[in-house]
N, C-alpha and C. Protein backbone atom coordinates (compact mmCIF):
# COMPACT_ATOMS: atom_id res chain seq x y z
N UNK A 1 19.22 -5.60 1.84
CA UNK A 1 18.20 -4.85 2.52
C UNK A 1 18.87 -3.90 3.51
N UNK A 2 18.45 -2.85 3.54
CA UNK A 2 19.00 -1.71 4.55
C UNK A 2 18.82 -1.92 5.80
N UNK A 3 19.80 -1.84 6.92
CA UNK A 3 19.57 -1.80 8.19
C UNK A 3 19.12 -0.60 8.76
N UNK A 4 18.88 0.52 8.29
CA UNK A 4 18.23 1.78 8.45
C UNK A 4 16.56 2.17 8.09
N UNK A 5 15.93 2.30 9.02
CA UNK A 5 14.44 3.12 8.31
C UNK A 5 14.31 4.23 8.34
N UNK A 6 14.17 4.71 7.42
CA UNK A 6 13.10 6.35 6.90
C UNK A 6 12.07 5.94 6.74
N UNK A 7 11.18 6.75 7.49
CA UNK A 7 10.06 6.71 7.31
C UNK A 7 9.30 8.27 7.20
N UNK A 8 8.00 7.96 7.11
CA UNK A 8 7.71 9.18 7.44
C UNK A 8 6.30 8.49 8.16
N UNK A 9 5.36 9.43 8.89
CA UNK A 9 4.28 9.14 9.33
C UNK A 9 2.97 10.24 9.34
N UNK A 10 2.16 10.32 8.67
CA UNK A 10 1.31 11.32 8.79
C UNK A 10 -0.18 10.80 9.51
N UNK A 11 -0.89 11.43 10.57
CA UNK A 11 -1.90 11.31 10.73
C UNK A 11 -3.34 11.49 10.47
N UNK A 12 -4.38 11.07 10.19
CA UNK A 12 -5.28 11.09 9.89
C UNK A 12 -5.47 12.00 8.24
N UNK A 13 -4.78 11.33 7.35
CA UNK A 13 -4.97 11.99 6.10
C UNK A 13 -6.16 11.39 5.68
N UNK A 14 -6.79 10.26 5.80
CA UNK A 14 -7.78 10.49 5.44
C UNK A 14 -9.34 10.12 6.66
N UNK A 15 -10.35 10.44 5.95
CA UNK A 15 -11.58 10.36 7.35
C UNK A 15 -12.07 9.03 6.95
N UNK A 16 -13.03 8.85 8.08
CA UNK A 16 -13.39 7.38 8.35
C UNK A 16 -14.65 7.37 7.16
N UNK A 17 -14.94 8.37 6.88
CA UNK A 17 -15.71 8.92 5.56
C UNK A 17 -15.16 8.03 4.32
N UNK A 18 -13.54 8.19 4.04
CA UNK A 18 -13.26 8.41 2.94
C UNK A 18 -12.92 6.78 3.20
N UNK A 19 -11.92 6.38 4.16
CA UNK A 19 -12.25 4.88 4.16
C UNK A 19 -12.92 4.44 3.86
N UNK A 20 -14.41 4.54 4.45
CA UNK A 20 -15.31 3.78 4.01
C UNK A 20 -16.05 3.44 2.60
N UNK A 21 -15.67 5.12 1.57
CA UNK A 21 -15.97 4.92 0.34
C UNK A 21 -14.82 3.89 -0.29
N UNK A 22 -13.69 3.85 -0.01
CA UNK A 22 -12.94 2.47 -0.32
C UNK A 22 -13.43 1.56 -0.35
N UNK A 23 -13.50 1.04 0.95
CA UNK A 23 -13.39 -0.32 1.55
C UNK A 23 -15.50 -0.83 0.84
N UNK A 24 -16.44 0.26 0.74
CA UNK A 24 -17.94 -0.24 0.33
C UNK A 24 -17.60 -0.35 -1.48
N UNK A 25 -16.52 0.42 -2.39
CA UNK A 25 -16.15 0.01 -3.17
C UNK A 25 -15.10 -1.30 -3.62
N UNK A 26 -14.38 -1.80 -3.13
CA UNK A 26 -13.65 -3.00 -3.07
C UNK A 26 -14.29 -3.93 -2.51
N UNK A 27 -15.36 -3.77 -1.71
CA UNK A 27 -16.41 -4.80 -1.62
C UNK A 27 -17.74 -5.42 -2.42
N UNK A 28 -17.73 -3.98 -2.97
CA UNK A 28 -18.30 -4.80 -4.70
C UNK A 28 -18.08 -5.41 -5.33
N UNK A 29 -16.44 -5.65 -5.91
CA UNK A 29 -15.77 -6.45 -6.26
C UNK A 29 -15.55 -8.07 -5.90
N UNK A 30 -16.35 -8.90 -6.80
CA UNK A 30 -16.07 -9.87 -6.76
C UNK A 30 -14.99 -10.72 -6.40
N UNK A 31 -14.34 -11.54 -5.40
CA UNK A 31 -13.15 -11.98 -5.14
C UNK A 31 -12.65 -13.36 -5.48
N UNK A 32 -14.06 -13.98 -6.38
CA UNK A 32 -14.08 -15.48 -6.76
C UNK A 32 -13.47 -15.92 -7.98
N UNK A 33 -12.94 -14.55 -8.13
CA UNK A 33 -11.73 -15.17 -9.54
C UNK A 33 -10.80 -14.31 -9.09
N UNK A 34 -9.71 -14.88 -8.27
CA UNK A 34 -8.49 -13.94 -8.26
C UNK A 34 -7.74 -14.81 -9.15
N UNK A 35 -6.54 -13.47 -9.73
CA UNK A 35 -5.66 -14.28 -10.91
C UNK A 35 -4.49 -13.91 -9.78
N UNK A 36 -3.94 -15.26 -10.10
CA UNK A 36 -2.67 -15.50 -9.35
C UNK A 36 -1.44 -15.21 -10.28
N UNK A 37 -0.58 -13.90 -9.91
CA UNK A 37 0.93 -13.79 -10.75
C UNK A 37 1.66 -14.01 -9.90
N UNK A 38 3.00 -13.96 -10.03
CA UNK A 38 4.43 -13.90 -9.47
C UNK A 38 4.66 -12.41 -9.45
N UNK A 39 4.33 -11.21 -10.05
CA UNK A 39 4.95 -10.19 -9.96
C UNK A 39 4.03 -9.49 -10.84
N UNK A 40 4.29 -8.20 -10.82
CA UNK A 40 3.50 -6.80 -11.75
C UNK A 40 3.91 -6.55 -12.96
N UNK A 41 5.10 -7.52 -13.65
CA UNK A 41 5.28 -7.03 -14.79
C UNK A 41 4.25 -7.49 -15.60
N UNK A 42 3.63 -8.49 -15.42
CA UNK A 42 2.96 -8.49 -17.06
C UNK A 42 1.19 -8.07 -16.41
N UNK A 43 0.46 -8.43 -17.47
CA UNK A 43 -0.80 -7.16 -17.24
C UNK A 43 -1.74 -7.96 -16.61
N UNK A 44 -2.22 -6.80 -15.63
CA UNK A 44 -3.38 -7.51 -14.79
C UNK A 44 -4.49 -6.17 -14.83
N UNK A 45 -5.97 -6.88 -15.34
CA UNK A 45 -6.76 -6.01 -15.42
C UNK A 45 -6.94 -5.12 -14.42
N UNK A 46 -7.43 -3.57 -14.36
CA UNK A 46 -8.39 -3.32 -13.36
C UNK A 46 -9.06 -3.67 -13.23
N UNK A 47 -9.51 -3.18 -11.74
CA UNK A 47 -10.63 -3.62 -11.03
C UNK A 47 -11.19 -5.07 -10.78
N UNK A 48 -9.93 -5.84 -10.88
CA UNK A 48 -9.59 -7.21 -10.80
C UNK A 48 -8.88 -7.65 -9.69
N UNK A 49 -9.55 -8.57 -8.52
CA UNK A 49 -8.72 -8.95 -7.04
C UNK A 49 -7.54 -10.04 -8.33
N UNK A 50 -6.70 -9.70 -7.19
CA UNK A 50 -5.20 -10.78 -7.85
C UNK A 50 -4.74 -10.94 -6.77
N UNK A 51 -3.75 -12.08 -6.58
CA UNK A 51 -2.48 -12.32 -5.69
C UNK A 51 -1.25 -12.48 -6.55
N UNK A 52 -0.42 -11.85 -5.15
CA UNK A 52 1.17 -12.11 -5.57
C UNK A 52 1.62 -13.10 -4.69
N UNK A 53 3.19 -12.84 -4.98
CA UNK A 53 3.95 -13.76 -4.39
C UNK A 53 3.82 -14.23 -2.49
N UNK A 54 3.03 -12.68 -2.13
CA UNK A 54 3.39 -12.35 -0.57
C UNK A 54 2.29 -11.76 -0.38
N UNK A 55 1.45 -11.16 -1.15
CA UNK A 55 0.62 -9.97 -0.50
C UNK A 55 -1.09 -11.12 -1.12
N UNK A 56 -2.03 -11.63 -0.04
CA UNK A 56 -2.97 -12.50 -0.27
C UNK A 56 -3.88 -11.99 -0.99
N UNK A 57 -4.69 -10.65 -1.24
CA UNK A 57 -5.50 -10.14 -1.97
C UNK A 57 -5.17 -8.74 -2.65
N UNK A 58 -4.85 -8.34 -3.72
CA UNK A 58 -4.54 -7.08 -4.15
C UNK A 58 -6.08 -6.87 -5.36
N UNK A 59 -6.55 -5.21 -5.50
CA UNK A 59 -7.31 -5.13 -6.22
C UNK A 59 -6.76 -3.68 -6.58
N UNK A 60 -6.33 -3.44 -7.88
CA UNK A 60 -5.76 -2.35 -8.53
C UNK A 60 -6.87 -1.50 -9.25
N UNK A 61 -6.54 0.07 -8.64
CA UNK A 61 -7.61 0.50 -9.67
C UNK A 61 -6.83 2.38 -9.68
N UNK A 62 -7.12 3.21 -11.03
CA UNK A 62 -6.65 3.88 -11.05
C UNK A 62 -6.99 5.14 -10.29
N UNK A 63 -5.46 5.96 -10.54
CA UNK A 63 -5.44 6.82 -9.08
C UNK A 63 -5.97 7.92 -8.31
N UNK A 64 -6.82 8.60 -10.13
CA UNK A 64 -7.97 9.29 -9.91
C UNK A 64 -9.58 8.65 -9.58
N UNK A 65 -9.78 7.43 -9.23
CA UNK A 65 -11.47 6.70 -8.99
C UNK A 65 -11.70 7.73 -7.94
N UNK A 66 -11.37 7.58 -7.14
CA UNK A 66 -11.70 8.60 -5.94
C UNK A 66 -11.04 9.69 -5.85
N UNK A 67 -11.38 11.41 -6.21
CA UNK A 67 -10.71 12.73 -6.03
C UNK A 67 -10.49 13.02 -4.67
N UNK A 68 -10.77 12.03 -3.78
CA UNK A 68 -10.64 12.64 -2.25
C UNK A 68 -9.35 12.11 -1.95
N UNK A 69 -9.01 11.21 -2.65
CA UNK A 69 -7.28 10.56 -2.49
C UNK A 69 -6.54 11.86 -2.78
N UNK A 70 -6.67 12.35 -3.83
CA UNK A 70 -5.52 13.71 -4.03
C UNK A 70 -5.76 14.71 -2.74
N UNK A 71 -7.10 14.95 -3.28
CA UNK A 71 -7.43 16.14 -2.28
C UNK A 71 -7.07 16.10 -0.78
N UNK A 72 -7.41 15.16 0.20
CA UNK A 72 -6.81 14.65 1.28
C UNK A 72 -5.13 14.61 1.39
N UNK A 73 -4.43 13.99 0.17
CA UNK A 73 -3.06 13.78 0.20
C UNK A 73 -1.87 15.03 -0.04
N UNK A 74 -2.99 16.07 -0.82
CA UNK A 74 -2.53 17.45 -1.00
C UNK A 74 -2.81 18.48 0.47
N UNK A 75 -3.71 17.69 1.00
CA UNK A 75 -3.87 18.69 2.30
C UNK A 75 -3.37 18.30 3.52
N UNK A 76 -3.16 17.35 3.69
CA UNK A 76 -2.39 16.71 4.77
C UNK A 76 -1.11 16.35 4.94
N UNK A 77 -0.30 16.20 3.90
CA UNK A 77 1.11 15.69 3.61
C UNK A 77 1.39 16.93 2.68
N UNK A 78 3.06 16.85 2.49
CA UNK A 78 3.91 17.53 1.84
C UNK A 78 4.14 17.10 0.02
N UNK A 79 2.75 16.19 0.07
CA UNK A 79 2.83 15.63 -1.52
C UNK A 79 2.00 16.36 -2.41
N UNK A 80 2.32 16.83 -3.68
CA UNK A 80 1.46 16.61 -4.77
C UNK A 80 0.87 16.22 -5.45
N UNK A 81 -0.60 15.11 -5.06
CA UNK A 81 -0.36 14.09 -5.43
C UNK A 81 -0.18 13.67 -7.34
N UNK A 82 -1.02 14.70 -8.17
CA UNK A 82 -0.34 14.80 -9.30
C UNK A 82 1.22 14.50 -9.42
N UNK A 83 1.44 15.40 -8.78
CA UNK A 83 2.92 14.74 -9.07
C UNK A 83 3.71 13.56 -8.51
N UNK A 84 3.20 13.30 -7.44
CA UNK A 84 4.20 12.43 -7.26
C UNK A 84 3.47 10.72 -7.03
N UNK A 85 2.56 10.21 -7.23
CA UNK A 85 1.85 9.27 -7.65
C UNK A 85 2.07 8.86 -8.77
N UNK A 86 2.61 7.38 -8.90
CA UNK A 86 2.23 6.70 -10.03
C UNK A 86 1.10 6.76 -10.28
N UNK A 87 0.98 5.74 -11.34
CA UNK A 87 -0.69 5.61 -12.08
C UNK A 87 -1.95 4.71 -11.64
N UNK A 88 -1.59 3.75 -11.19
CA UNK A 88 -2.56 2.93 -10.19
C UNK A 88 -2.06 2.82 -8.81
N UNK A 89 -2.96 2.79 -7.91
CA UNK A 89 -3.23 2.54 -6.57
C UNK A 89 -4.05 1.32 -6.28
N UNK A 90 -3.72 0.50 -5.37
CA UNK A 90 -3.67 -0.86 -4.76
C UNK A 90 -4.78 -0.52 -3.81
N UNK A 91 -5.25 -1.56 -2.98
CA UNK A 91 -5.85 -2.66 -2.09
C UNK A 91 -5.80 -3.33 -1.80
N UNK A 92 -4.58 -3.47 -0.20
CA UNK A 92 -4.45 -4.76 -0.21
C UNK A 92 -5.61 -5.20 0.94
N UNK A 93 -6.00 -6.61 0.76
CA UNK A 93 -6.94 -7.13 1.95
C UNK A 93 -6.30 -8.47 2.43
N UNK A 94 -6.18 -8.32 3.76
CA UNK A 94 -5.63 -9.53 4.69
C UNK A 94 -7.01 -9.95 5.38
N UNK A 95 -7.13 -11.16 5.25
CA UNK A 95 -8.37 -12.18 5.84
C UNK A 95 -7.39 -13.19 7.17
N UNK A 96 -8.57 -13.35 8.12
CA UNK A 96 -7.99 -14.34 8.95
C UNK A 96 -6.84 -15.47 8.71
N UNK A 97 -5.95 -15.56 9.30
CA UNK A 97 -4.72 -16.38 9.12
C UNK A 97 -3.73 -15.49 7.57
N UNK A 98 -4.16 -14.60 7.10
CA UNK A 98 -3.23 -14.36 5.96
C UNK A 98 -1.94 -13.75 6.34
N UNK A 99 -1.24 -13.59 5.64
CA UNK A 99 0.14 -12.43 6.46
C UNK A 99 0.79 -12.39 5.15
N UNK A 100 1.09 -11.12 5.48
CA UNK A 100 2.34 -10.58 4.10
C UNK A 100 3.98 -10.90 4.65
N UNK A 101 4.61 -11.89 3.89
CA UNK A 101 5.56 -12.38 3.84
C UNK A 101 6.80 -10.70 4.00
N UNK A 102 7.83 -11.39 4.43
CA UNK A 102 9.03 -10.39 4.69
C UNK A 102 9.30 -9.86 2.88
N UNK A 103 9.18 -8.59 2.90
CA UNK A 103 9.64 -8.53 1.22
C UNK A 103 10.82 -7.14 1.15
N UNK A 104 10.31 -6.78 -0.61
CA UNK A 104 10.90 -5.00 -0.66
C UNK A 104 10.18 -5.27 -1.88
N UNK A 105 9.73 -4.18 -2.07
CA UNK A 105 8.78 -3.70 -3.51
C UNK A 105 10.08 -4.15 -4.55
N UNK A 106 8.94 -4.34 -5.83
CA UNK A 106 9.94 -4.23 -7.03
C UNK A 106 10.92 -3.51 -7.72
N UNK A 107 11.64 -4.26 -7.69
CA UNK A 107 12.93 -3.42 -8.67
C UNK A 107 12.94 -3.10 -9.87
N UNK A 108 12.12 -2.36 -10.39
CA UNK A 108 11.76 -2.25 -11.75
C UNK A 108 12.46 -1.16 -12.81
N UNK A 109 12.25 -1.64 -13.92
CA UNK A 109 13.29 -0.25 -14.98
C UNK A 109 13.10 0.86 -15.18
N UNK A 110 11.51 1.43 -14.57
CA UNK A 110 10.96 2.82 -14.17
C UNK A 110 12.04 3.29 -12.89
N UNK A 111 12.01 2.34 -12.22
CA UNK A 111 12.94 2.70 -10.86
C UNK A 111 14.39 2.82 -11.23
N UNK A 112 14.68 2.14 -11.93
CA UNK A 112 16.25 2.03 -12.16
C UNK A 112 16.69 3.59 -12.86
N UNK A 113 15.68 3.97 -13.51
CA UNK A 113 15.76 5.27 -15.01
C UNK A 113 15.48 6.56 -13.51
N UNK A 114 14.63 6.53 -12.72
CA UNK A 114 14.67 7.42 -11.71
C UNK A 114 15.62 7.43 -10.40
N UNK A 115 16.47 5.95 -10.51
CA UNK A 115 18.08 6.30 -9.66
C UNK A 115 19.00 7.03 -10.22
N UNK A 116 18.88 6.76 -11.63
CA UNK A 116 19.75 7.37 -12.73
C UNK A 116 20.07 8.71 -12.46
N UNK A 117 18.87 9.33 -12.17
CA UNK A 117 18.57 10.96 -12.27
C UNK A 117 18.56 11.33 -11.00
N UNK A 118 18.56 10.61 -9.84
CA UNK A 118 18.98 10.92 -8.53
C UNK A 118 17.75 10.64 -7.31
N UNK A 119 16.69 10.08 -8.03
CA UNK A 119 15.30 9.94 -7.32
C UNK A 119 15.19 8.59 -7.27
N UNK A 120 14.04 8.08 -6.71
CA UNK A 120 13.75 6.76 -6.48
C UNK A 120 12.29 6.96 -6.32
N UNK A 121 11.81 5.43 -5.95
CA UNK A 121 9.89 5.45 -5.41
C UNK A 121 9.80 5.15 -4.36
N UNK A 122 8.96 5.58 -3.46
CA UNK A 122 8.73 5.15 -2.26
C UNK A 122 7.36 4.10 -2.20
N UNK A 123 7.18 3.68 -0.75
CA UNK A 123 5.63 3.20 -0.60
C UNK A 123 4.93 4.18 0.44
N UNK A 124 3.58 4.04 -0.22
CA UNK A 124 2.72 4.78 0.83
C UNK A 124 1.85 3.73 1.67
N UNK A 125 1.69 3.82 2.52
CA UNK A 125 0.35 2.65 2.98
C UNK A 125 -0.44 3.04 4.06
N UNK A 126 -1.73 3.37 3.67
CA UNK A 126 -2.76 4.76 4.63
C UNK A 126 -3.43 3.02 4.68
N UNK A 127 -4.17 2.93 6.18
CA UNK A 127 -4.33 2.39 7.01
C UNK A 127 -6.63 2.55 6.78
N UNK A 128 -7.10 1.53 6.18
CA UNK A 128 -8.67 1.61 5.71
C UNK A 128 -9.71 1.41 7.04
N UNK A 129 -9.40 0.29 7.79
CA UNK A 129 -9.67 -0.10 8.97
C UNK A 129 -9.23 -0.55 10.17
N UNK A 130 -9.73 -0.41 10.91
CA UNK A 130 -9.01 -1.24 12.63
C UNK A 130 -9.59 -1.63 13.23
N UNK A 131 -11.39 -2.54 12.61
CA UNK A 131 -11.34 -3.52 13.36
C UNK A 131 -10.98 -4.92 13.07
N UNK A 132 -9.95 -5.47 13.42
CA UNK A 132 -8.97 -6.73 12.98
C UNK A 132 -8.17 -6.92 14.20
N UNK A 133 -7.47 -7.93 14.57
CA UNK A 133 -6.56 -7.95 15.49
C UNK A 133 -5.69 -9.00 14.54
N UNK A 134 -3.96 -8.05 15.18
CA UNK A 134 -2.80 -9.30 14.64
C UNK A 134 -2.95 -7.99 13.65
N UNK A 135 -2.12 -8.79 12.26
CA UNK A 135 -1.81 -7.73 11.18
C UNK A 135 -1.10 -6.17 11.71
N UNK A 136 -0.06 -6.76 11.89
CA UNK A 136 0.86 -5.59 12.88
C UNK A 136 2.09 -5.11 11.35
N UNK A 137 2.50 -3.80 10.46
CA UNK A 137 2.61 -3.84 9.18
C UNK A 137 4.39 -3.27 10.51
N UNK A 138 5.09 -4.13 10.25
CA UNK A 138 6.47 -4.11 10.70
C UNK A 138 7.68 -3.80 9.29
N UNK A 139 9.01 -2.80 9.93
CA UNK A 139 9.36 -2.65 8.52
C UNK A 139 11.19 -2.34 9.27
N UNK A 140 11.67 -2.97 8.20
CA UNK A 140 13.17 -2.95 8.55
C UNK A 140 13.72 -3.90 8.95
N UNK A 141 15.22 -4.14 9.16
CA UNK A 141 15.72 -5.51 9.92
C UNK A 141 15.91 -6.14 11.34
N UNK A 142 15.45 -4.72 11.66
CA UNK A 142 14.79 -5.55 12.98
C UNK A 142 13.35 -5.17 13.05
N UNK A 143 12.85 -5.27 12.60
CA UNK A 143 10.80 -5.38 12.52
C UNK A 143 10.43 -4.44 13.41
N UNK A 144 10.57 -2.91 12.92
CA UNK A 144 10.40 -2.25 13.48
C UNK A 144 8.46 -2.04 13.73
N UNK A 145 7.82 -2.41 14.79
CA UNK A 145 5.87 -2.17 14.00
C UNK A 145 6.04 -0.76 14.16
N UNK A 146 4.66 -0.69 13.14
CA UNK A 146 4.43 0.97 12.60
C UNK A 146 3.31 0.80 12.95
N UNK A 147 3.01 1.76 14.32
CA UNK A 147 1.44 1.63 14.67
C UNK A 147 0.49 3.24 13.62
N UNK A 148 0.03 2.63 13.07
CA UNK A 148 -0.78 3.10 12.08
C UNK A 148 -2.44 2.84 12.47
N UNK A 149 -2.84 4.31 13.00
CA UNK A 149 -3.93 4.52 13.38
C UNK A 149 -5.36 4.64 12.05
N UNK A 150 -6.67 4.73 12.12
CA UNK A 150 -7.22 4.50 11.03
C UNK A 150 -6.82 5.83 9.90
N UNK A 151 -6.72 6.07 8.76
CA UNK A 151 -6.59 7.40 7.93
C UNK A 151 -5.05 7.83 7.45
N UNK A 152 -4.25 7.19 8.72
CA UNK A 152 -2.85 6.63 9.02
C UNK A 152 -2.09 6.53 7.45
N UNK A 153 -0.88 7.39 7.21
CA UNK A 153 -0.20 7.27 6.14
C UNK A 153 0.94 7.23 6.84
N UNK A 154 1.79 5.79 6.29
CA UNK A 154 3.27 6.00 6.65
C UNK A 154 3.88 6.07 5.04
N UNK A 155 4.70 6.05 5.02
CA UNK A 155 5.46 6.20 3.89
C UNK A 155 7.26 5.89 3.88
N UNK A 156 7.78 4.64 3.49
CA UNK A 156 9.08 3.65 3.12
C UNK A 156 9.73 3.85 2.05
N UNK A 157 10.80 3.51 1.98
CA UNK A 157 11.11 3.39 0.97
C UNK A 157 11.10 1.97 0.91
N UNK A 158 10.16 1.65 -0.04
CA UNK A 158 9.82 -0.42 0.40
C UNK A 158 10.51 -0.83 -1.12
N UNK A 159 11.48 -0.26 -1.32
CA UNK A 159 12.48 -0.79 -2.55
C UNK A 159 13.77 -1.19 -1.89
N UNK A 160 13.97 -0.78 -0.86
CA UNK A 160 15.42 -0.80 0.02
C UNK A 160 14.98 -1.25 1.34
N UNK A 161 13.93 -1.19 2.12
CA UNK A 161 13.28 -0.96 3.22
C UNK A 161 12.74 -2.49 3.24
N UNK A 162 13.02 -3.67 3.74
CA UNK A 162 12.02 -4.55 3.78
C UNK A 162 11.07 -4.62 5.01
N UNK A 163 9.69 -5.21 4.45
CA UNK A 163 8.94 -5.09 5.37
C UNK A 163 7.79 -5.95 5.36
N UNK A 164 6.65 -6.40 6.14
CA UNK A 164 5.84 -7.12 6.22
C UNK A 164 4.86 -7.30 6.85
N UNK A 165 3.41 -8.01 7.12
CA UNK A 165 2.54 -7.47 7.69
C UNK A 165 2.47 -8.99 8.82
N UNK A 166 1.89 -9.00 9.74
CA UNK A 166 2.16 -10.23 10.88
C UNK A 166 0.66 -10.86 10.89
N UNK A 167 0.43 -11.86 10.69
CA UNK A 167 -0.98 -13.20 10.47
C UNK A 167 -1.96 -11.91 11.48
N UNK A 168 -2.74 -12.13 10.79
CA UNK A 168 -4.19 -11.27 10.89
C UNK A 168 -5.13 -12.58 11.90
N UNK A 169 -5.25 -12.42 13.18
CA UNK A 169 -6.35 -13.26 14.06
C UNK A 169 -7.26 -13.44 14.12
N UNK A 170 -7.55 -11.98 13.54
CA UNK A 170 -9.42 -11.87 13.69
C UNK A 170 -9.86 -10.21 12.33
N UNK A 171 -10.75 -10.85 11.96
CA UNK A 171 -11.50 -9.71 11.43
C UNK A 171 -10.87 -9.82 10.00
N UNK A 172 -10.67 -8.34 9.18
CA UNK A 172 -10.02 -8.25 8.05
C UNK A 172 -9.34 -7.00 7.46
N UNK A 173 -7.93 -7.00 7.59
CA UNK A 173 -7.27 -5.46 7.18
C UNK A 173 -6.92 -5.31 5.64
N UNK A 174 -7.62 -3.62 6.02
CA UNK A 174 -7.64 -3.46 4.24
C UNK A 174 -6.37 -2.43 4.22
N UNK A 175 -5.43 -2.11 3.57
CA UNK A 175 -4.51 -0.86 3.25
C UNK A 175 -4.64 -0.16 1.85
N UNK A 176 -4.61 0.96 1.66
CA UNK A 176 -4.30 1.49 0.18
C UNK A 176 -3.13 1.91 0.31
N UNK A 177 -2.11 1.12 -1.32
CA UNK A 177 -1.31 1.11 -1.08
C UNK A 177 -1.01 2.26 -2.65
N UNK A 178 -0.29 3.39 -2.18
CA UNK A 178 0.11 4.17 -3.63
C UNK A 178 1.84 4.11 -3.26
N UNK A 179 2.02 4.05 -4.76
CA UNK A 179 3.66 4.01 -5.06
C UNK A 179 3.93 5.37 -5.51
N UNK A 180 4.64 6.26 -4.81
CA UNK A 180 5.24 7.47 -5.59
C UNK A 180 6.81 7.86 -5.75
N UNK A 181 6.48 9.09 -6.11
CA UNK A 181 8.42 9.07 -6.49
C UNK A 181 8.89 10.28 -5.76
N UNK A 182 10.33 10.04 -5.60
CA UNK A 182 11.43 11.21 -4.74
C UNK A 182 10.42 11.40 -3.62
N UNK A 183 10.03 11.20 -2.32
CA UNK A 183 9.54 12.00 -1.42
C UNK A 183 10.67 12.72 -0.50
């Protein structure tokens, strides 16, 4: 794991508008069958809550459902999001007492074929709500927190970068999490 962070931080990319069309859609979603994996390689439906190894609720859905994700991410940041977005985008939800374990995103053979060529993937993680207390999203080897205001995009390299979110006290934090490449 790197003793160095890059980061980046952008503010208010998206509105409390566009949050909220998230967070009233992922609340439709049923959460009484989560499928429990170890990891993303093998297939997990959309629009299906799951857990991993570290992260307590994930609900995957693809990266065009909402056009205000590009549109917002093209106007606020230095991204394209056509271009530089993988194909699904995440949800993660932390409930009272949950916490995301110390990690680094996967090392996968998409990633390995884009070191090859001189690029890599980063993480994005824009910030859905703030009313919760605790769930402080800390990143690096010495736990650096990333105060991430609501609309809030930071952006890691969470392949090299480890990082983690701190037991949630009260309430419930949602993040959308998109994986892209070379930023």
């Amino acid at each position: 794991m790197t003793t160095n962070l890059t980061l980046k931080h952008f503010k208010n990319v998206f509105s409390q508008e566009h949050c909220n069309s998230i967070l009233d859609y992922i609340n439709s979603i049923p959460k009484d069958n989560v499928v429990n994996i170890n990891n993303e390689y093998g297939e997990v439906p959309d629009e299906q809550w799951y857990g991993i190894n570290v992260i307590p609720n994930r609900l995957r859905f693809d990266r065009h459902k909402f056009s205000f994700i590009a549109d917002s991410i093209n106007k606020n940041t230095p991204y394209n999001y056509d271009d530089w977005a993988l194909d699904m985008v995440y949800v993660n939800s932390y409930y009272q007492g949950d916490v995301c374990d110390r990690h680094i995103d996967l090392n996968t053979e998409y990633r390995q074929e884009l070191l090859k060529e001189g690029k890599d993937l980063y993480t994005a993680i824009i910030l859905l709500n703030n009313d919760f207390e605790g769930g402080t999203l800390k990143a690096g080897n010495r736990d650096m927190p990333l105060d991430l205001g609501l609309g809030d995009m930071v952006v890691i390299n969470g392949f090299t970068t480890s990082h983690l979110v701190t037991e949630i006290s009260k309430g419930e934090r949602h993040t959308l999490v998109i994986w892209g490449k070379s930023v």
